[in-house]
N, C-alpha and C. Protein backbone atom coordinates (compact mmCIF):
# COMPACT_ATOMS: atom_id res chain seq x y z
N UNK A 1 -8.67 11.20 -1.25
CA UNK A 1 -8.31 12.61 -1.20
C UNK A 1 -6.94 12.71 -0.53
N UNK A 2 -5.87 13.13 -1.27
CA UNK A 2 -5.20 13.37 -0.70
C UNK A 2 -4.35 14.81 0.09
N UNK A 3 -3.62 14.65 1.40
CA UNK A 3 -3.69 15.71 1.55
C UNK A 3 -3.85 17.36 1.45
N UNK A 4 -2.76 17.85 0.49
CA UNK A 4 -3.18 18.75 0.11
C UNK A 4 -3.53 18.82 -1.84
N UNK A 5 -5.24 18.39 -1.73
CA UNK A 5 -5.75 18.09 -3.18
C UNK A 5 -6.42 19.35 -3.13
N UNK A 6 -7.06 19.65 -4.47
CA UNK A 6 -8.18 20.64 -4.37
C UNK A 6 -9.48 20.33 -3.79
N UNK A 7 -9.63 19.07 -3.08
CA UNK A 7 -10.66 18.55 -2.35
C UNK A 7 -10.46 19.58 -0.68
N UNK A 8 -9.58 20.15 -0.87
CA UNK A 8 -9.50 20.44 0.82
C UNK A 8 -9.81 22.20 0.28
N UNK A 9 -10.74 22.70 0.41
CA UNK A 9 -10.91 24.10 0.30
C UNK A 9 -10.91 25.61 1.45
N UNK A 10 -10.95 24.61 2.15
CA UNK A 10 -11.40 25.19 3.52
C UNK A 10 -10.94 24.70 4.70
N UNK A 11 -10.99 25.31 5.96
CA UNK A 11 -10.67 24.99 7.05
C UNK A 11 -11.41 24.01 7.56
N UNK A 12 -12.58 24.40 7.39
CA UNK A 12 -13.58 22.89 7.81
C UNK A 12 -13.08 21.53 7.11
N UNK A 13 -12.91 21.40 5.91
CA UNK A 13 -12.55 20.27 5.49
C UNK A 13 -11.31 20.00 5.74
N UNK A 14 -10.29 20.61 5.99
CA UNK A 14 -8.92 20.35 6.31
C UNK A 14 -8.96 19.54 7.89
N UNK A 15 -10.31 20.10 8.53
CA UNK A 15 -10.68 19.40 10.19
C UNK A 15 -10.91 18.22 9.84
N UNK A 16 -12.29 18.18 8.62
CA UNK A 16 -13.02 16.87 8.64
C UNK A 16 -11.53 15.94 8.08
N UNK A 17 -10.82 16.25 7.69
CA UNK A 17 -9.51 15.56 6.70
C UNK A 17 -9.15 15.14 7.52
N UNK A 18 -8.45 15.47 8.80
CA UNK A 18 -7.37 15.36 9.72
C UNK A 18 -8.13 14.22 10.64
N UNK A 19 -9.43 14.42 10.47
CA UNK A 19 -10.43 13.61 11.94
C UNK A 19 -10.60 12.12 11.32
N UNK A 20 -10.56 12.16 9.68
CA UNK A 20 -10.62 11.19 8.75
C UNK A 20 -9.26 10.16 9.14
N UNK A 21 -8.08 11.44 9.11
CA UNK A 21 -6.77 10.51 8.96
C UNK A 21 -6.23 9.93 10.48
N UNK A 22 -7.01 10.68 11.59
CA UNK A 22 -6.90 10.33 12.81
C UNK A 22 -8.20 9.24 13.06
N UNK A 23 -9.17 8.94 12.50
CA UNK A 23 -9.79 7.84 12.50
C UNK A 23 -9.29 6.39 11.91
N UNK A 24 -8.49 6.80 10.35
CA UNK A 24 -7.99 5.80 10.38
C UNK A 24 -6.93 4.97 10.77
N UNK A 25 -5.73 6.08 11.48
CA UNK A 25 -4.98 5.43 12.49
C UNK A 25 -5.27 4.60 13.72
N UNK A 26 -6.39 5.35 14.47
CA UNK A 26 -6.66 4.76 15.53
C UNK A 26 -7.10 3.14 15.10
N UNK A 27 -7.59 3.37 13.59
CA UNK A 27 -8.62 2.01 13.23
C UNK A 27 -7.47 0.82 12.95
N UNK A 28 -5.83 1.29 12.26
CA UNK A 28 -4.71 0.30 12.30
C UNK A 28 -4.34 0.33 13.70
N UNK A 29 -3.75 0.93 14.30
CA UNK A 29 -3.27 0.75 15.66
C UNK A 29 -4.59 -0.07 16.72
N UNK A 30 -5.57 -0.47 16.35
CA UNK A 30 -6.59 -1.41 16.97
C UNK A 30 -6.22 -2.55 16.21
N UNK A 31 -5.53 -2.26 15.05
CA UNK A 31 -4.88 -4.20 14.47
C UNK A 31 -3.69 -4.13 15.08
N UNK A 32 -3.05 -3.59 15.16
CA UNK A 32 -1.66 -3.69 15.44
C UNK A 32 -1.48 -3.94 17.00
N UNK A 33 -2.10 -3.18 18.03
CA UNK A 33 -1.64 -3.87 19.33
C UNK A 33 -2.07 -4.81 19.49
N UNK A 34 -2.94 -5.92 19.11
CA UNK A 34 -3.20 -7.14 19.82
C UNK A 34 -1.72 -7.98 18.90
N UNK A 35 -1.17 -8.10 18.25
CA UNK A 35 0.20 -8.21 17.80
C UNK A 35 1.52 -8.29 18.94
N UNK A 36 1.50 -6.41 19.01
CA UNK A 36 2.53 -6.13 19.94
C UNK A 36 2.12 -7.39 21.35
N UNK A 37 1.05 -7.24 21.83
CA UNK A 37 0.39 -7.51 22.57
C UNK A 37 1.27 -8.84 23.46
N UNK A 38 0.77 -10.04 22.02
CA UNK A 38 1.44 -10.98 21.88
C UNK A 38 3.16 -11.17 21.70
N UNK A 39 3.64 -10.44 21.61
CA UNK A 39 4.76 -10.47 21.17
C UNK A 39 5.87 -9.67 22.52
N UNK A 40 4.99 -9.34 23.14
CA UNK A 40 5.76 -8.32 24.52
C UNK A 40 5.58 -9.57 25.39
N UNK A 41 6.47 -10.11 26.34
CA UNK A 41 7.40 -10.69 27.73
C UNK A 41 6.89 -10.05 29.00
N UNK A 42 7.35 -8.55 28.79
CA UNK A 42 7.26 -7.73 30.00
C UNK A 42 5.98 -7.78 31.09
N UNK A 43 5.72 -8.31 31.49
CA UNK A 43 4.38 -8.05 32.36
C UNK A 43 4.16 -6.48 32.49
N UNK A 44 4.32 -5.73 33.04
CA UNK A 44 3.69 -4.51 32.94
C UNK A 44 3.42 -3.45 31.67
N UNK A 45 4.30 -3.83 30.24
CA UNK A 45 4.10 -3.61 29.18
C UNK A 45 3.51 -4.31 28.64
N UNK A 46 2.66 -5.98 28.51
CA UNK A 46 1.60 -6.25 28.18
C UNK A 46 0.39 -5.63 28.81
N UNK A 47 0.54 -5.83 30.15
CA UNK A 47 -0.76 -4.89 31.12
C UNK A 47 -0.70 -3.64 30.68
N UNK A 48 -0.21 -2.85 30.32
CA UNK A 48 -0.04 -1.63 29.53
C UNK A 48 -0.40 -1.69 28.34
N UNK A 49 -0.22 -2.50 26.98
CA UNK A 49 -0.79 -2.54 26.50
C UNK A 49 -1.96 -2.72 25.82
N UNK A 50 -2.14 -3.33 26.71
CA UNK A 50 -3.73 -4.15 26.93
C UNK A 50 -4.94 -3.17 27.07
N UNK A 51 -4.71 -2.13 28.22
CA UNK A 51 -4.99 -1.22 28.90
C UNK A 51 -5.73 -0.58 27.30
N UNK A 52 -4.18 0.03 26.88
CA UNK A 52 -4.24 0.94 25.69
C UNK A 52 -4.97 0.47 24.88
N UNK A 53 -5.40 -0.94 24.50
CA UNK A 53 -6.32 -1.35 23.53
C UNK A 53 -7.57 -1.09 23.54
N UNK A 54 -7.78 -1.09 24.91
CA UNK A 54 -9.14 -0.67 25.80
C UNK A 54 -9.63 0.72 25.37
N UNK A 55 -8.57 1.90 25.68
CA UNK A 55 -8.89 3.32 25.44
C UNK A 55 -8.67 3.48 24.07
N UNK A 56 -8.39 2.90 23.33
CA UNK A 56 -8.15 3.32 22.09
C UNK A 56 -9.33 3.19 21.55
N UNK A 57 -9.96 1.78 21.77
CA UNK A 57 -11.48 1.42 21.50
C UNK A 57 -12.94 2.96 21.77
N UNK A 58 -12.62 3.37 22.97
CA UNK A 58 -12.72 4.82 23.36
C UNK A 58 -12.71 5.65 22.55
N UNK A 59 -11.38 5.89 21.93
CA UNK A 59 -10.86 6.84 21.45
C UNK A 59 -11.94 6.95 20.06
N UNK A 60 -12.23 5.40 19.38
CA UNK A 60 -12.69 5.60 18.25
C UNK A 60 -13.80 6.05 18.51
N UNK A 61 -14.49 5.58 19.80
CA UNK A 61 -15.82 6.00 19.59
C UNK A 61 -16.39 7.58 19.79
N UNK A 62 -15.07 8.09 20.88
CA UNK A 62 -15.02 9.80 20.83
C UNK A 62 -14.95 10.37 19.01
N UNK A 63 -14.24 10.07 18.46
CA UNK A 63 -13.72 10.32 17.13
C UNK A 63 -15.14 10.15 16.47
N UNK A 64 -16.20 8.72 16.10
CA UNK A 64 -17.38 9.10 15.88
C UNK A 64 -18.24 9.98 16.47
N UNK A 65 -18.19 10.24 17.57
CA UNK A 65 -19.15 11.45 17.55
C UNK A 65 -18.69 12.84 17.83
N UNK A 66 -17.26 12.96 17.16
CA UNK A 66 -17.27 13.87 16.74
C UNK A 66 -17.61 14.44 15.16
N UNK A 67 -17.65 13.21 14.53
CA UNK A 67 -18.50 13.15 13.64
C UNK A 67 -19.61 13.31 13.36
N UNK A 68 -20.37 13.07 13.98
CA UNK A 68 -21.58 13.09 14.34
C UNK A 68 -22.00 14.47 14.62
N UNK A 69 -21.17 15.14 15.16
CA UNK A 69 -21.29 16.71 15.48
C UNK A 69 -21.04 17.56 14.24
N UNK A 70 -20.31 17.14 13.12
CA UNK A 70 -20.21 17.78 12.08
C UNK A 70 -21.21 17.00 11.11
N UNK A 71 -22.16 16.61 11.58
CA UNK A 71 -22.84 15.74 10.36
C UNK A 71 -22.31 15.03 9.54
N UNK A 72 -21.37 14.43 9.63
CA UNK A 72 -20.53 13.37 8.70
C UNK A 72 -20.48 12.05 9.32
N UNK A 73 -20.46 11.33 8.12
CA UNK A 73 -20.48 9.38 8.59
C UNK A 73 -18.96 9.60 8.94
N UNK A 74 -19.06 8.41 10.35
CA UNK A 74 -17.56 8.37 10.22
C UNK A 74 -16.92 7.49 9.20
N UNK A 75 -15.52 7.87 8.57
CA UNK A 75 -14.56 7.17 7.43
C UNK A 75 -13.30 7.85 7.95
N UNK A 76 -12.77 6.89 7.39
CA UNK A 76 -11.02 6.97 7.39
C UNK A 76 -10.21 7.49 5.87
N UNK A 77 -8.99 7.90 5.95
CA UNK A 77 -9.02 8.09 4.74
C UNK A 77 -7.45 7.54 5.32
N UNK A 78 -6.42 7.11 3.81
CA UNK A 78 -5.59 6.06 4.21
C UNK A 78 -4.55 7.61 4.70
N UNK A 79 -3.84 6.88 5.64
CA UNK A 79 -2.76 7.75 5.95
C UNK A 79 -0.90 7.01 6.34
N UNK A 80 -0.96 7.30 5.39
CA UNK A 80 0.97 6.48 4.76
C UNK A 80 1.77 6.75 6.16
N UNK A 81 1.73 7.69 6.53
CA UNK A 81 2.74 7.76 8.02
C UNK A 81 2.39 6.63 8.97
N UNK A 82 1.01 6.48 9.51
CA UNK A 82 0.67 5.60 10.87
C UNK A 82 0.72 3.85 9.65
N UNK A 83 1.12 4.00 8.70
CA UNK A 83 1.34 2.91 8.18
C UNK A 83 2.41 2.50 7.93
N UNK A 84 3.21 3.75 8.19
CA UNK A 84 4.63 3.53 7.90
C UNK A 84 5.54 3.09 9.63
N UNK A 85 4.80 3.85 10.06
CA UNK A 85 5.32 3.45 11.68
C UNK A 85 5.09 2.32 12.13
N UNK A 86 3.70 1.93 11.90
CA UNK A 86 3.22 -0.39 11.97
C UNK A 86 4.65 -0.90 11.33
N UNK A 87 4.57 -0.61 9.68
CA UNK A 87 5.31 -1.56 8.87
C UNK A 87 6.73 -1.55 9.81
N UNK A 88 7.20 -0.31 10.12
CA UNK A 88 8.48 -0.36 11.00
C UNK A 88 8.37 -1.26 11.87
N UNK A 89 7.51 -1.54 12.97
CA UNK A 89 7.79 -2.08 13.97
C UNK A 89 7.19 -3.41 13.83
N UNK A 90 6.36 -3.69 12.63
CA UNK A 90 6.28 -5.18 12.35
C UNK A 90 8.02 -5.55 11.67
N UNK A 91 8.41 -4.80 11.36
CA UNK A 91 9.57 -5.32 10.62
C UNK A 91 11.01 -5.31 11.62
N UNK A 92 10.57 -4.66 12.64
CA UNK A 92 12.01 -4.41 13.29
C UNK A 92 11.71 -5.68 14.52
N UNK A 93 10.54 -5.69 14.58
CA UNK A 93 10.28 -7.10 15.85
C UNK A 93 10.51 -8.29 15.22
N UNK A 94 9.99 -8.77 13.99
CA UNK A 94 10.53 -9.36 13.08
C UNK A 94 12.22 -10.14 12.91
N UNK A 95 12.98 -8.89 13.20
CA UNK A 95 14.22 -8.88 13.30
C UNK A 95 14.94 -9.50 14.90
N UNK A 96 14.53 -9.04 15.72
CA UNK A 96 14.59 -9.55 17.08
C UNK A 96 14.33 -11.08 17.55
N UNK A 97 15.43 -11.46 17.94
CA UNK A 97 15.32 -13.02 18.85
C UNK A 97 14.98 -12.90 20.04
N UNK A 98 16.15 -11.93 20.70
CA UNK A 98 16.04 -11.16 22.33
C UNK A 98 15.02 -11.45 22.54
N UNK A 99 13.77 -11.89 23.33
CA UNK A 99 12.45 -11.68 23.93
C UNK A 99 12.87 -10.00 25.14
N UNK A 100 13.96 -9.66 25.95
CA UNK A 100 14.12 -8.75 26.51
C UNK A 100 14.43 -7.11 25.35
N UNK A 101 14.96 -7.75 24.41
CA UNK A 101 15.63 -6.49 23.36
C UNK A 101 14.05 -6.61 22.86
N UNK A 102 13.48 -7.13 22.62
CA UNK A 102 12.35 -7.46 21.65
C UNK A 102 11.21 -6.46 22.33
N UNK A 103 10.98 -6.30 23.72
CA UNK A 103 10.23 -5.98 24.72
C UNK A 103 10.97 -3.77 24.70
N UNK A 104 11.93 -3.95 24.41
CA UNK A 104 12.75 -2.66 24.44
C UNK A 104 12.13 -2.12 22.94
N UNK A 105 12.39 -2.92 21.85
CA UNK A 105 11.75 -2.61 20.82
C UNK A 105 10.45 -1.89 20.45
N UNK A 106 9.70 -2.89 21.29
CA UNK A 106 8.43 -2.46 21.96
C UNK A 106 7.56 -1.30 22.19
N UNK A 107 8.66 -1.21 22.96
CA UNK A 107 7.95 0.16 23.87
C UNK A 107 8.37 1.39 22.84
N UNK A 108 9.69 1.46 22.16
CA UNK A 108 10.20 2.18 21.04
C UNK A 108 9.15 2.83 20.22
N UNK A 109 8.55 1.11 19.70
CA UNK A 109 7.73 1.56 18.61
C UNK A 109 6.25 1.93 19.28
N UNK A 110 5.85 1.64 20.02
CA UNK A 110 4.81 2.07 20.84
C UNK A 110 4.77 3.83 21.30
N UNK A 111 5.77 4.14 21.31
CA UNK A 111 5.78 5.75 21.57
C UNK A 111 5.94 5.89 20.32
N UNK A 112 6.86 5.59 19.05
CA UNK A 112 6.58 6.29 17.86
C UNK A 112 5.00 6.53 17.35
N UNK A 113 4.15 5.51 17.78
CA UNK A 113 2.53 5.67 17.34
C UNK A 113 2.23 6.49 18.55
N UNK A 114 2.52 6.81 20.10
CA UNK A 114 1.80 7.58 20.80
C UNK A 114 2.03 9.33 20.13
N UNK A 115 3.31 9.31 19.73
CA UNK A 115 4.17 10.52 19.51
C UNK A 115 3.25 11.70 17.74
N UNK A 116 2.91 10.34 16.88
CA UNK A 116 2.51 11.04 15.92
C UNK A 116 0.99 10.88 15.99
N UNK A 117 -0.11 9.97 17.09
CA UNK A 117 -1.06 10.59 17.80
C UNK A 117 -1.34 11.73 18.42
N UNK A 118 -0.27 12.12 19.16
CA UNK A 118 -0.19 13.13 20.31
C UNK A 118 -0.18 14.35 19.17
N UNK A 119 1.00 14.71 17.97
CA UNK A 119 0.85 15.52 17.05
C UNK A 119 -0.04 16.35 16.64
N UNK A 120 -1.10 14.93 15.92
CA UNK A 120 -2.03 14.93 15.38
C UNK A 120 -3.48 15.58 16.27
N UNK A 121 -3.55 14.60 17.31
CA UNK A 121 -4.41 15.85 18.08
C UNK A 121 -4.46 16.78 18.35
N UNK A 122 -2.97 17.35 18.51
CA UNK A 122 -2.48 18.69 19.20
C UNK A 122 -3.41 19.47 17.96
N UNK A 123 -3.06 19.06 16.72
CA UNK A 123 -3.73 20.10 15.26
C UNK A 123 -4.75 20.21 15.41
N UNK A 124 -5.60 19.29 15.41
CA UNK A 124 -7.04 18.91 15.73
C UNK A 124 -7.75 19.58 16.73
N UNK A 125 -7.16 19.69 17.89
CA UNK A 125 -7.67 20.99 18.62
C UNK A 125 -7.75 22.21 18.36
N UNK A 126 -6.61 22.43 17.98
CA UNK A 126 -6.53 23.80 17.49
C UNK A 126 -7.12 24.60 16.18
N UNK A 127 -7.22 23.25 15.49
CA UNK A 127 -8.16 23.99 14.20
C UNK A 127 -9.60 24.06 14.58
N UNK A 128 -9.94 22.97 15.93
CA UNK A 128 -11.66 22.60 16.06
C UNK A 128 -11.98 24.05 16.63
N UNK A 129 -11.20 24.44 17.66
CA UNK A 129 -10.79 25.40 18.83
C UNK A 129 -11.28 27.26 17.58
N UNK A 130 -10.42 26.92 16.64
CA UNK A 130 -10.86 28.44 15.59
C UNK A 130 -11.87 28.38 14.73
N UNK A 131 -12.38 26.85 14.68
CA UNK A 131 -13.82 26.73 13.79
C UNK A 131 -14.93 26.79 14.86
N UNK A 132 -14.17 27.30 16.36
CA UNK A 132 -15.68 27.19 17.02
C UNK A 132 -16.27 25.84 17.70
N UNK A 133 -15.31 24.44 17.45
CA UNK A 133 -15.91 23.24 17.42
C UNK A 133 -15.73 23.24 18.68
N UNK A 134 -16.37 23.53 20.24
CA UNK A 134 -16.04 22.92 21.59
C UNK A 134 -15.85 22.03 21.85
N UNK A 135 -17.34 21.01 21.14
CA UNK A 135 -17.66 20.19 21.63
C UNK A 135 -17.01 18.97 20.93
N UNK A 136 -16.68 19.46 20.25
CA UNK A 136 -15.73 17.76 19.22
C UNK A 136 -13.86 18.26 20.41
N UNK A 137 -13.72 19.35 20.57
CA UNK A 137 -12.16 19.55 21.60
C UNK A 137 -12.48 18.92 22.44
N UNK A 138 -13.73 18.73 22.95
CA UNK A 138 -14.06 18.35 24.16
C UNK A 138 -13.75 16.94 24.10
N UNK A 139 -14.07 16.13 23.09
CA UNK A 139 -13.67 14.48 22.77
C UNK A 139 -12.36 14.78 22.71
N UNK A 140 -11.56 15.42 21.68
CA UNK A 140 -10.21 15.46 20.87
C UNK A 140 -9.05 15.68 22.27
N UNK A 141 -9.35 16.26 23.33
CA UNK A 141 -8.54 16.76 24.63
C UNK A 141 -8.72 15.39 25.50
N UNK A 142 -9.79 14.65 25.32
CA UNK A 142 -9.49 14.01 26.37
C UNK A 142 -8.82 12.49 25.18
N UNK A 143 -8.83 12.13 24.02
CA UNK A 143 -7.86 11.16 23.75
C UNK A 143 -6.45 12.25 23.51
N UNK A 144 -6.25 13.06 23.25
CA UNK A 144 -4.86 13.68 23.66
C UNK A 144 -4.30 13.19 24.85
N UNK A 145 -5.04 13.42 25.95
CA UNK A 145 -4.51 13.50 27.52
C UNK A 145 -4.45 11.74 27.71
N UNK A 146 -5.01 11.20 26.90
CA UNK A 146 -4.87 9.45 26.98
C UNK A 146 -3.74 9.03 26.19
N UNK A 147 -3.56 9.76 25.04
CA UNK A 147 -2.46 9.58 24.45
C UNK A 147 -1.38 9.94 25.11
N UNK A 148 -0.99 10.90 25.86
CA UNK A 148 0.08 11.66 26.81
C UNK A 148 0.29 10.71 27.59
N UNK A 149 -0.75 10.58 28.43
CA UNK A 149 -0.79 9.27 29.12
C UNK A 149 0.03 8.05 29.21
N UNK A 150 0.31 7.58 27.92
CA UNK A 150 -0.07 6.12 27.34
C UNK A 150 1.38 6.08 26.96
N UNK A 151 2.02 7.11 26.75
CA UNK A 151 3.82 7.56 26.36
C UNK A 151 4.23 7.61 27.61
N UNK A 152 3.50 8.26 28.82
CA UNK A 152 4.38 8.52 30.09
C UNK A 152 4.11 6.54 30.24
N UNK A 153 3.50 6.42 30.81
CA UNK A 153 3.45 5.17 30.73
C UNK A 153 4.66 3.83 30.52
N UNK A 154 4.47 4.75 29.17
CA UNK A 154 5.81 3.46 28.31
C UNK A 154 7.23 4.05 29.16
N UNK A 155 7.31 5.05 28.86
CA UNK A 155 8.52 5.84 29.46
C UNK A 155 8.66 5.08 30.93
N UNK A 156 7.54 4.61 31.86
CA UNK A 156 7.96 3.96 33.30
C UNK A 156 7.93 2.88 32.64
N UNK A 157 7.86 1.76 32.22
CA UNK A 157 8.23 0.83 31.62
C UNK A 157 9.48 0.59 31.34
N UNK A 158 9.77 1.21 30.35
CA UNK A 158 11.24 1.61 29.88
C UNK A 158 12.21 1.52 30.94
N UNK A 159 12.36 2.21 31.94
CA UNK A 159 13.16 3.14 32.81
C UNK A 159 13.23 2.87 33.85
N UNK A 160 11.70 2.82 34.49
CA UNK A 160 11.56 2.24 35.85
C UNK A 160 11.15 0.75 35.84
N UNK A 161 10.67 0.20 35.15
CA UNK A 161 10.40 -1.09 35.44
C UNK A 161 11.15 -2.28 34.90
N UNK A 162 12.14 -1.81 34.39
CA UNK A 162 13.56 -2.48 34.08
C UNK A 162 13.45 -3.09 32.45
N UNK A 163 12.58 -2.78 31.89
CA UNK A 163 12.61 -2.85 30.12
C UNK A 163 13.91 -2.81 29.69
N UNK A 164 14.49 -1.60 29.58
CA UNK A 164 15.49 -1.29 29.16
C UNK A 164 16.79 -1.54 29.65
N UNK A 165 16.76 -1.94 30.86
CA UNK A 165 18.15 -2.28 31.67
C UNK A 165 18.33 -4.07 31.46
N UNK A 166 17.20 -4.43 31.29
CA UNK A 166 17.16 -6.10 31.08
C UNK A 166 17.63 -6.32 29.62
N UNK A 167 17.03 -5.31 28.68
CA UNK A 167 17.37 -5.43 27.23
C UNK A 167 19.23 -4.92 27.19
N UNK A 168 19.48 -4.13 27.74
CA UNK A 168 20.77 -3.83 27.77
C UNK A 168 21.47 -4.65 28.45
N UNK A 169 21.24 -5.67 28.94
CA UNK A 169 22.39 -6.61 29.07
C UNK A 169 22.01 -7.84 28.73
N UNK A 170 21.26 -8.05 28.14
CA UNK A 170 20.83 -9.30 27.13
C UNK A 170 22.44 -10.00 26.39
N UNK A 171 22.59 -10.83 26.09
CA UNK A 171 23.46 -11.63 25.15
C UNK A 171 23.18 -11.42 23.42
C-alpha cells in the first residue's frame, strides 16, 4: 500500500499506515546500528550507540502494542525514506578512511534517522491524539522523548566530547 493509495480511506488507516511505516523503520534501523556500531572509534558514541540499540528494541515493542490496541498484527510496510537515509550513510562511511571524520560522519547520519523518527512521531501523536487513541500516545510520547533524547545525545558527542573537533583536524 502505498502512501497515498485508495487503500488509505480514513483517518484510522492513515494512523494504522504511519504505525506500519514507523514499525518498519525502527525494524531497519535495528540492522543498521549494530553496523554503525562497529564502525564508530569514539568511545562515547559507540556507548551511545549501543544504548540506542537497547531502546529502540523498546521502541518496537511499544509500537506492538500499540497494535495490539487497535486490533492489528503488527507489520511493516516498506518505507523508501528510512531506506534512503541507511543507503546514505552505508555509502558515505563507505567513502571514509578518517576513523575520526568517519566517527563525525556518524553521528551526521545518526541524527538524520533520529530527525525523520522524531517527525514521524510528532504525526503519530497527533493523529492518535484526534482519533481518541490515549493509550497508543501514551507508547508513541515516550519513544518520541527517546528519540529527542538520542539527537541531544549525539549533539554532546559532536560538540562536547570532541567528535567533531578531532574530525576537523584530521589529515
Amino acid at each position: 500500500m502505498g502512501l497515498f493509495t485508495k487503500d488509505i480511506k480514513s483517518m484510522d488507516d492513515l494512523l494504522l499506515h504511519g504505525l506500519q511505516d514507523i514499525y518498519y523503520a525502527e525494524q531497519q534501523i535495528l540492522k543498521a546500528l549494530p553496523k554503525m556500531i562497529d564502525k564508530a572509534t569514539n568511545r562515547d558514541l559507540v556507548t551511545g550507540l549501543k544504548n540506542h540499540l537497547e531502546e529502540t528494541n523498546k521502541q518496537v515493542e511499544r509500537l506492538e502494542k500499540a497494535f495490539e490496541k487497535l486490533s492489528q498484527s503488527p507489520s511493516g510496510t516498506q518505507c523508501p525514506a528510512i531506506d534512503g537515509i541507511i543507503k546514505e550513510a552505508d555509502e558515505t562511511a563507505g567513502e571514509i578512511e578518517d576513523k575520526a571524520v568517519l566517527d563525525a560522519a556518524i553521528v551526521a547520519n545518526a541524527q538524520a534517522v533520529e530527525h525523520y523518527e522524531i517527525c514521524r512521531y510528532g504525526t503519530l501523536i497527533a493523529w492518535a491524539e484526534e482519533l481518541g487513541h490515549d493509550d497508543i500516545v501514551r507508547f508513541l510520547n515516550t519513544n518520541l522523548n527517546e528519540e529527542k533524547a538520542a539527537n541531544t545525545k549525539l549533539n554532546t558527542v559532536a560538540l562536547r566530547k570532541g567528535v567533531n573537533k578531532k574530525a576537523s583536524t584530521a589529515a
